[in-house]
Protein backbone atom coordinates (compact mmCIF):
# COMPACT_ATOMS: atom_id res chain seq x y z
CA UNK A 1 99.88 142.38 104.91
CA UNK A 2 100.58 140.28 101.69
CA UNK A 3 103.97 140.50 100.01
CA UNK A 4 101.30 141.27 96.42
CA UNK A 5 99.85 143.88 99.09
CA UNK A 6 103.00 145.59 99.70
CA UNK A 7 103.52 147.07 96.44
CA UNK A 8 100.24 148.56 96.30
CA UNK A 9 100.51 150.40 99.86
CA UNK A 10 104.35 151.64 98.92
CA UNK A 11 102.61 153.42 95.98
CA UNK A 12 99.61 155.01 97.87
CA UNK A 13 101.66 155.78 100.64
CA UNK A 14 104.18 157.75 97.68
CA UNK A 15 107.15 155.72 98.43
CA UNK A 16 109.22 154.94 95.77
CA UNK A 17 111.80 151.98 96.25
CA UNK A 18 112.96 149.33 94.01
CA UNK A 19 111.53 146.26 95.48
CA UNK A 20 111.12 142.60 94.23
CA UNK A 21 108.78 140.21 95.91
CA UNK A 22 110.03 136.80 95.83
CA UNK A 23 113.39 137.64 93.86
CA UNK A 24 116.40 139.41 93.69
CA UNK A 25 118.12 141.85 91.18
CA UNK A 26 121.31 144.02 91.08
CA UNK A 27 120.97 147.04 93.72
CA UNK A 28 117.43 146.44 95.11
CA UNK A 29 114.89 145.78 98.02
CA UNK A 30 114.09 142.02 97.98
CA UNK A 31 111.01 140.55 100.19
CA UNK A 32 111.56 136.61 99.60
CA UNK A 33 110.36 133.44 101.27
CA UNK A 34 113.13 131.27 101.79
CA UNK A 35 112.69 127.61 101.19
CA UNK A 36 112.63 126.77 105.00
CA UNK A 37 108.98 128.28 104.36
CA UNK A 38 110.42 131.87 106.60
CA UNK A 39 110.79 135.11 104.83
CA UNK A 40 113.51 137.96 105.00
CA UNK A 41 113.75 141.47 103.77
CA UNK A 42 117.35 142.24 102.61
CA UNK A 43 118.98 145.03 99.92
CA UNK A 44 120.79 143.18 97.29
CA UNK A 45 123.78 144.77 95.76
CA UNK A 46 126.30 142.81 93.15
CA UNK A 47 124.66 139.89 94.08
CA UNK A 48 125.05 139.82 97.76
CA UNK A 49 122.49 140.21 100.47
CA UNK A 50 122.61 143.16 103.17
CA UNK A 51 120.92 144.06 105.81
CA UNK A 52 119.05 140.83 105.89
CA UNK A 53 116.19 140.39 108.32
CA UNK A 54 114.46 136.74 109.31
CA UNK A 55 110.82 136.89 110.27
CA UNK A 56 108.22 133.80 110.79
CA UNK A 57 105.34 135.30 108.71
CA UNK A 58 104.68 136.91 105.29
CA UNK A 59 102.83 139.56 107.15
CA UNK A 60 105.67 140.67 109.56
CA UNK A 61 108.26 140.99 106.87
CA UNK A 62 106.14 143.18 104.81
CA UNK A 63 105.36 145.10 107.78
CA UNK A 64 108.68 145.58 108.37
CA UNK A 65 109.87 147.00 105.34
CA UNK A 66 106.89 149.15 105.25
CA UNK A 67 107.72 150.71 108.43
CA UNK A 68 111.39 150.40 107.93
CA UNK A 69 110.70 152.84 104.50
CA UNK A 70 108.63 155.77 106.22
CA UNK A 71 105.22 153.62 105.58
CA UNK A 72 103.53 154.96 108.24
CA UNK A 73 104.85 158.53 108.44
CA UNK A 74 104.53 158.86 104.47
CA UNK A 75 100.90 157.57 104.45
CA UNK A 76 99.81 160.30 107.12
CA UNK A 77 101.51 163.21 105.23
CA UNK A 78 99.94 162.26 102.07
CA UNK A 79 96.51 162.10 103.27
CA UNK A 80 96.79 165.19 105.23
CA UNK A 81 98.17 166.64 101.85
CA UNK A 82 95.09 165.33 100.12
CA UNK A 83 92.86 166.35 102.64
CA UNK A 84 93.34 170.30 102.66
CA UNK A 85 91.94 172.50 100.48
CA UNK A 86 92.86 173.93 97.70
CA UNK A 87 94.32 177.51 98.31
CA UNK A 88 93.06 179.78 96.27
């Protein structure tokens, strides 16, 4: 998965987190590649990073914070949601 990827799949999946791909603001997610070409996932609060997480590849730290948000889990409950019929 793509960091421009992520976004999309947070919204189909119904997940709704303040996230910024290749940035940081005041009191959000962050998914950023670092200029030693790595990226890291990390909440950023008063200008400070928490929770920060290394990985080797684009694809791992987006998979990370997908999973590390409900991606999966949320995903599967919305399609089951979508998939039964209406009661009426």
């Amino acid at each position: 998965m793509k960091s421009s990827e992520l976004i999309e799949a947070l919204e189909l999946a119904g997940i709704r987190v303040p996230v910024v791909v290749n940035g940081m603001t005041h009191d959000s997610f962050s998914v950023s590649e670092t200029p030693a070409g790595q990226w890291e996932v990390f909440y950023s609060e008063r200008g400070s990073k928490y929770d920060r997480k290394v990985f080797n590849s684009e694809h791992d730290a987006c998979l990370y914070f997908f999973d590390s948000h409900g991606g999966v889990d949320a995903a599967i409950s919305r399609l089951r949601a979508l998939s039964k019929p209406d009661a009426m």
